[in-house]
N, C-alpha and C. Protein backbone atom coordinates (compact mmCIF):
# COMPACT_ATOMS: atom_id res chain seq x y z
N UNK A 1 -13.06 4.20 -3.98
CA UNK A 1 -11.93 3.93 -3.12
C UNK A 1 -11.38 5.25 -2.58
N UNK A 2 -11.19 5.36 -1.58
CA UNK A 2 -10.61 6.42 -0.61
C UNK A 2 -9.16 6.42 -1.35
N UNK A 3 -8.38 7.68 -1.11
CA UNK A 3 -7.37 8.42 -1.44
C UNK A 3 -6.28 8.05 -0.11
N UNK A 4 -5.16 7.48 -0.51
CA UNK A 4 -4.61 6.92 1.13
C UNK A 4 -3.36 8.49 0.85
N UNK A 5 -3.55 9.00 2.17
CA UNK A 5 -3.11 10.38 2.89
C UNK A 5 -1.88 9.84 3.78
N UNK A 6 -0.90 10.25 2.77
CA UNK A 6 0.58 9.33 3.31
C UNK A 6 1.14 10.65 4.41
N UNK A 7 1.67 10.62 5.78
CA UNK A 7 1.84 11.55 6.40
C UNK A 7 3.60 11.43 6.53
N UNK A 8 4.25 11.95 5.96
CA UNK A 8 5.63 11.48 6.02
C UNK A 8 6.41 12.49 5.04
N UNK A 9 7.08 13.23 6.49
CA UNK A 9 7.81 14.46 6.01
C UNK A 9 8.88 14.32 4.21
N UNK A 10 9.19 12.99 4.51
CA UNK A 10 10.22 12.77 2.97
C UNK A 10 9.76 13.03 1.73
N UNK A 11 8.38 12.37 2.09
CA UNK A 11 7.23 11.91 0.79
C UNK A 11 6.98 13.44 0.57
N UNK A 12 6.54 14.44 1.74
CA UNK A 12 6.14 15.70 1.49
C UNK A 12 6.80 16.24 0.81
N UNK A 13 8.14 16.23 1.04
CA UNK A 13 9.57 17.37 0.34
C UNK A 13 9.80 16.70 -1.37
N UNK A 14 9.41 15.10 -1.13
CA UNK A 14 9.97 14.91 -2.45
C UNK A 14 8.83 15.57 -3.66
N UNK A 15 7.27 15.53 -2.81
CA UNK A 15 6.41 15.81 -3.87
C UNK A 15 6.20 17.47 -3.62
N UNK A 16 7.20 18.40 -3.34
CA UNK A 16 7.28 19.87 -3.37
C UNK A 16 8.20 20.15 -4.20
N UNK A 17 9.56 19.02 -4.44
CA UNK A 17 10.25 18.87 -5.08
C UNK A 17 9.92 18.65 -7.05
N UNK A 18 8.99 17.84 -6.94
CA UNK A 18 8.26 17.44 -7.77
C UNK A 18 7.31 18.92 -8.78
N UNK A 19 6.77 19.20 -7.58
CA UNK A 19 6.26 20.53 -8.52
C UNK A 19 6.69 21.48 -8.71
N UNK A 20 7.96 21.91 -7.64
CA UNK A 20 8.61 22.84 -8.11
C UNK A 20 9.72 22.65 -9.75
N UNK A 21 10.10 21.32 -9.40
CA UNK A 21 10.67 21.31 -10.96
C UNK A 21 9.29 21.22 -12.31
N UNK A 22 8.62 20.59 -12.17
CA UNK A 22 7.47 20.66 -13.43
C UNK A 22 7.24 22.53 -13.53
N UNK A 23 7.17 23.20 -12.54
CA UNK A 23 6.99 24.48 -12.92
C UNK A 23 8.60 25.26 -13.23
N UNK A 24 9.36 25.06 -13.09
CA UNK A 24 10.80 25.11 -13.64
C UNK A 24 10.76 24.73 -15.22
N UNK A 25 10.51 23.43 -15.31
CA UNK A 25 10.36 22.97 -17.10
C UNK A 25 9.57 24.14 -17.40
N UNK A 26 8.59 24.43 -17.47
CA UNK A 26 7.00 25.06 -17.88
C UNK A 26 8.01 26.57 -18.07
N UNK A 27 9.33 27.04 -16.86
CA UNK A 27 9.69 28.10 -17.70
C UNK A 27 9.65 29.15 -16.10
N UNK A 28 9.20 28.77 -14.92
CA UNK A 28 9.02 29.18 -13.77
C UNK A 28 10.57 29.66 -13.29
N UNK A 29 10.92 30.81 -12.52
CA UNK A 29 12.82 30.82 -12.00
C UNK A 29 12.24 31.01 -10.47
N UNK A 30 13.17 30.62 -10.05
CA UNK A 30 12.98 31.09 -8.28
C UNK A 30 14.43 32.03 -8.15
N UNK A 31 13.90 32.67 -7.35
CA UNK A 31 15.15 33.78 -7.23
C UNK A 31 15.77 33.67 -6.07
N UNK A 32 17.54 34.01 -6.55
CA UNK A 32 18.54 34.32 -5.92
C UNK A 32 18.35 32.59 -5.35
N UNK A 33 18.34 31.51 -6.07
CA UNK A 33 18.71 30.32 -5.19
C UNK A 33 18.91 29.31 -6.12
N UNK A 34 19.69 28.00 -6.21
CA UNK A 34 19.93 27.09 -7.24
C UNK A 34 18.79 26.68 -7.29
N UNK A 35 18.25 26.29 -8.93
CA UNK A 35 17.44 25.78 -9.66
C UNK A 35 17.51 24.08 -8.93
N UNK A 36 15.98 24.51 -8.79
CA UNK A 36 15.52 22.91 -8.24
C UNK A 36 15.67 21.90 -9.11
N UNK A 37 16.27 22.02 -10.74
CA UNK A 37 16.39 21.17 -11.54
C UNK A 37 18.13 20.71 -10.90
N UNK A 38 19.01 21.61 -10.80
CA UNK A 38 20.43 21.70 -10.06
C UNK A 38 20.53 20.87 -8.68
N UNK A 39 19.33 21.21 -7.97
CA UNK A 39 19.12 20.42 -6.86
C UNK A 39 18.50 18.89 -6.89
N UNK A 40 17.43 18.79 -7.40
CA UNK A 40 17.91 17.39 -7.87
C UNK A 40 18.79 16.52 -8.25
N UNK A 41 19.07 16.95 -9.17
CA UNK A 41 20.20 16.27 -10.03
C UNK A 41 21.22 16.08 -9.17
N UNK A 42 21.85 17.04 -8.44
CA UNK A 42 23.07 16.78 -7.36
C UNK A 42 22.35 16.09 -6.42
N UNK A 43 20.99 16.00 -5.29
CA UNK A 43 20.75 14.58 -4.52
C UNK A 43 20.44 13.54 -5.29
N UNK A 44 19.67 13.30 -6.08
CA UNK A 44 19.66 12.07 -6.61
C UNK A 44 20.40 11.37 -7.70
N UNK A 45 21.10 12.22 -8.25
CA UNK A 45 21.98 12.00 -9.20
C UNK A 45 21.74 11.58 -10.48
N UNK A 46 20.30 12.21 -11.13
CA UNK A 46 19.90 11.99 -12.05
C UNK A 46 20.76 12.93 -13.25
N UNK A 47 20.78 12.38 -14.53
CA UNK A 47 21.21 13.18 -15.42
C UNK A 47 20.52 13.44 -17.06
N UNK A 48 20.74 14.27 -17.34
CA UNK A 48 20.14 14.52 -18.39
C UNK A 48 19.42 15.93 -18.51
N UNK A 49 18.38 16.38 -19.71
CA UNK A 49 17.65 17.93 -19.32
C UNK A 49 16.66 17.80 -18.34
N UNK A 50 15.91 18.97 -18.43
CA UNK A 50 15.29 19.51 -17.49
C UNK A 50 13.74 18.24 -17.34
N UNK A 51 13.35 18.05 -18.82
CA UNK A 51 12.35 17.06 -18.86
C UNK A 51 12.46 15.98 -18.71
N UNK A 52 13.88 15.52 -18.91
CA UNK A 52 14.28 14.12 -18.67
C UNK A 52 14.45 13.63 -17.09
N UNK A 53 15.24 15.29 -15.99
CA UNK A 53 14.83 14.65 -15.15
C UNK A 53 13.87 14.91 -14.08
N UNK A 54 13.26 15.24 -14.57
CA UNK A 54 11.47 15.68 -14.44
C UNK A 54 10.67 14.19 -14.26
N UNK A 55 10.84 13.84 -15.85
CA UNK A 55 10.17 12.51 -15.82
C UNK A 55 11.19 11.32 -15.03
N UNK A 56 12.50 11.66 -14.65
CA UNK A 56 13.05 10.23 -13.98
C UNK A 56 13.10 10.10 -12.28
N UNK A 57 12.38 11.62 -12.01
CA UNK A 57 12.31 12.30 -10.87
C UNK A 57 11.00 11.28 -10.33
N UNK A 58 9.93 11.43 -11.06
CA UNK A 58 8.28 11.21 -11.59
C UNK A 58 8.31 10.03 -11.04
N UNK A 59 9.13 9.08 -11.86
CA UNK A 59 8.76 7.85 -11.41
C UNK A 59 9.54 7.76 -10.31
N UNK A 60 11.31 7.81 -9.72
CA UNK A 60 11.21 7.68 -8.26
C UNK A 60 10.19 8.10 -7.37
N UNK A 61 9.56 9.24 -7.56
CA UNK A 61 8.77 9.11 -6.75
C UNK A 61 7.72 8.81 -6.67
N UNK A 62 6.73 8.54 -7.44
CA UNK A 62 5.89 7.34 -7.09
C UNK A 62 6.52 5.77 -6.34
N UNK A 63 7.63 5.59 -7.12
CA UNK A 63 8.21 4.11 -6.38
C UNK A 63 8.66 4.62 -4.65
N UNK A 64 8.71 5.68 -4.88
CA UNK A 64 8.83 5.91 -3.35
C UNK A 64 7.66 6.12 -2.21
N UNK A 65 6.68 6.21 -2.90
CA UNK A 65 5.65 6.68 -2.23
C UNK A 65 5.01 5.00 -2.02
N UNK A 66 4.96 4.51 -3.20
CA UNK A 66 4.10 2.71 -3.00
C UNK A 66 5.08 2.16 -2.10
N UNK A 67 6.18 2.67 -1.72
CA UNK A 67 6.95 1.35 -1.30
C UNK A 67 6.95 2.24 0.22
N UNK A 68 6.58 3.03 0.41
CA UNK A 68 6.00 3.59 1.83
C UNK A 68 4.99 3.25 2.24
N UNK A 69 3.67 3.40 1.55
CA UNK A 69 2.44 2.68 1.53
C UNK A 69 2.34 1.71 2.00
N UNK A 70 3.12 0.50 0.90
CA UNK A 70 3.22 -1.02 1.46
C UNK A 70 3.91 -0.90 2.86
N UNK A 71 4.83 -0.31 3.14
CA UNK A 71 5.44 -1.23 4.06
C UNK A 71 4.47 -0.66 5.30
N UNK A 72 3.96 0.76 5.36
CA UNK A 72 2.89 0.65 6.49
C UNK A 72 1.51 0.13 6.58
N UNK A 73 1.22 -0.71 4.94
CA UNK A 73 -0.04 -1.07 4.87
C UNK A 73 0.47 -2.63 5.54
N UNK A 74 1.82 -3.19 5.31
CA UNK A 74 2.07 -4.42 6.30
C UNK A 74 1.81 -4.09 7.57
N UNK A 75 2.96 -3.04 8.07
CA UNK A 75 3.61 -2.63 9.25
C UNK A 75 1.42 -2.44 10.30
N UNK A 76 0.80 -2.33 9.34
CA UNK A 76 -0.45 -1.93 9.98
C UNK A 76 -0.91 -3.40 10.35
N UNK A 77 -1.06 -4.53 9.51
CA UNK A 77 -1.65 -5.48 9.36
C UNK A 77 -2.62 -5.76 8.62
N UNK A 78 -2.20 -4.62 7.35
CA UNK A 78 -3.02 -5.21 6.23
C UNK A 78 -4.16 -3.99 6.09
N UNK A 79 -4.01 -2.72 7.33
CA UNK A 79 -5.33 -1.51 7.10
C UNK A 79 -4.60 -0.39 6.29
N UNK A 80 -5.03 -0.38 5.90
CA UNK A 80 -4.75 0.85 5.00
C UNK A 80 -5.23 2.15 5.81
N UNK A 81 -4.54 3.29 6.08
CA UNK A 81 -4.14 4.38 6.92
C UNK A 81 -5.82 5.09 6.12
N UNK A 82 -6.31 5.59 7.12
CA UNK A 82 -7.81 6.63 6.56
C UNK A 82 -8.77 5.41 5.82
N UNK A 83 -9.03 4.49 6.16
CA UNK A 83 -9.89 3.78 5.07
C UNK A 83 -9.56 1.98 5.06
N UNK A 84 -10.80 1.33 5.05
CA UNK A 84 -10.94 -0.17 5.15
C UNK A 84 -10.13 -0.54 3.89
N UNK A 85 -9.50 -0.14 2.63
CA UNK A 85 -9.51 -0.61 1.94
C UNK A 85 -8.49 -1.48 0.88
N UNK A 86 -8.25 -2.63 0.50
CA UNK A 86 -6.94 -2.91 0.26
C UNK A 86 -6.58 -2.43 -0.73
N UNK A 87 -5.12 -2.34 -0.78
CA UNK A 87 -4.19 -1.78 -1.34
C UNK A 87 -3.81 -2.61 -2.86
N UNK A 88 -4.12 -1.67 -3.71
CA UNK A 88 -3.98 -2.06 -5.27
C UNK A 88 -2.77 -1.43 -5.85
C-alpha cells in the first residue's frame, strides 16, 4: 500500500511541532526562544510534563491527520490522493 502524502500546511507545522518536542524530551534546547514544550501547551492547552504532553500531543495529531485524510478521501470521491487505494 502506497504512503498517502497529505499536502497541508497545518498537518506540516503540527508534525515539526511534533519533533521538535520529542527532541526537547530526549534533552535537545533551542536557543534564545520559548520551549516548544511552552508552546504547545499554551496552543493546545495540554497539561502535564514534558512526556505527557508529548504523548497527548502524539495522538492529536494523528487524529488530526486521519480526519484530514478522510474528509479529502470523501471530498475526492472515495481516491485516495497519490494512489488507487482505499483508505484503512
Amino acid at each position: 500500500m502506497k504512503k498517502l502524502i497529505i499536502n497541508a500546511p497545518y498537518l506540516t507545522r503540527l508534525a515539526i511541532l511534533k519533533g521538535a518536542l520529542k527532541l526537547e524530551v530526549l534533552g535537545m534546547k533551542r536557543s534564545r526562544t520559548p520551549t516548544v514544550y511552552s508552546l504547545v501547551k499554551k496552543e493546545f492547552g495540554f497539561k502535564g510534563s514534558k512526556q505527557s504532553v508529548l504523548d497527548q500531543f502524539c495522538v492529536f495529531y494523528e487524529v488530526q491527520k486521519r480526519d484530514y485524510a478522510e474528509r479529502h478521501y470523501i471530498a475526492n470521491g472515495g481516491i485516495v490522493p497519490g494512489g488507487n487505494h482505499a483508505l484503512h
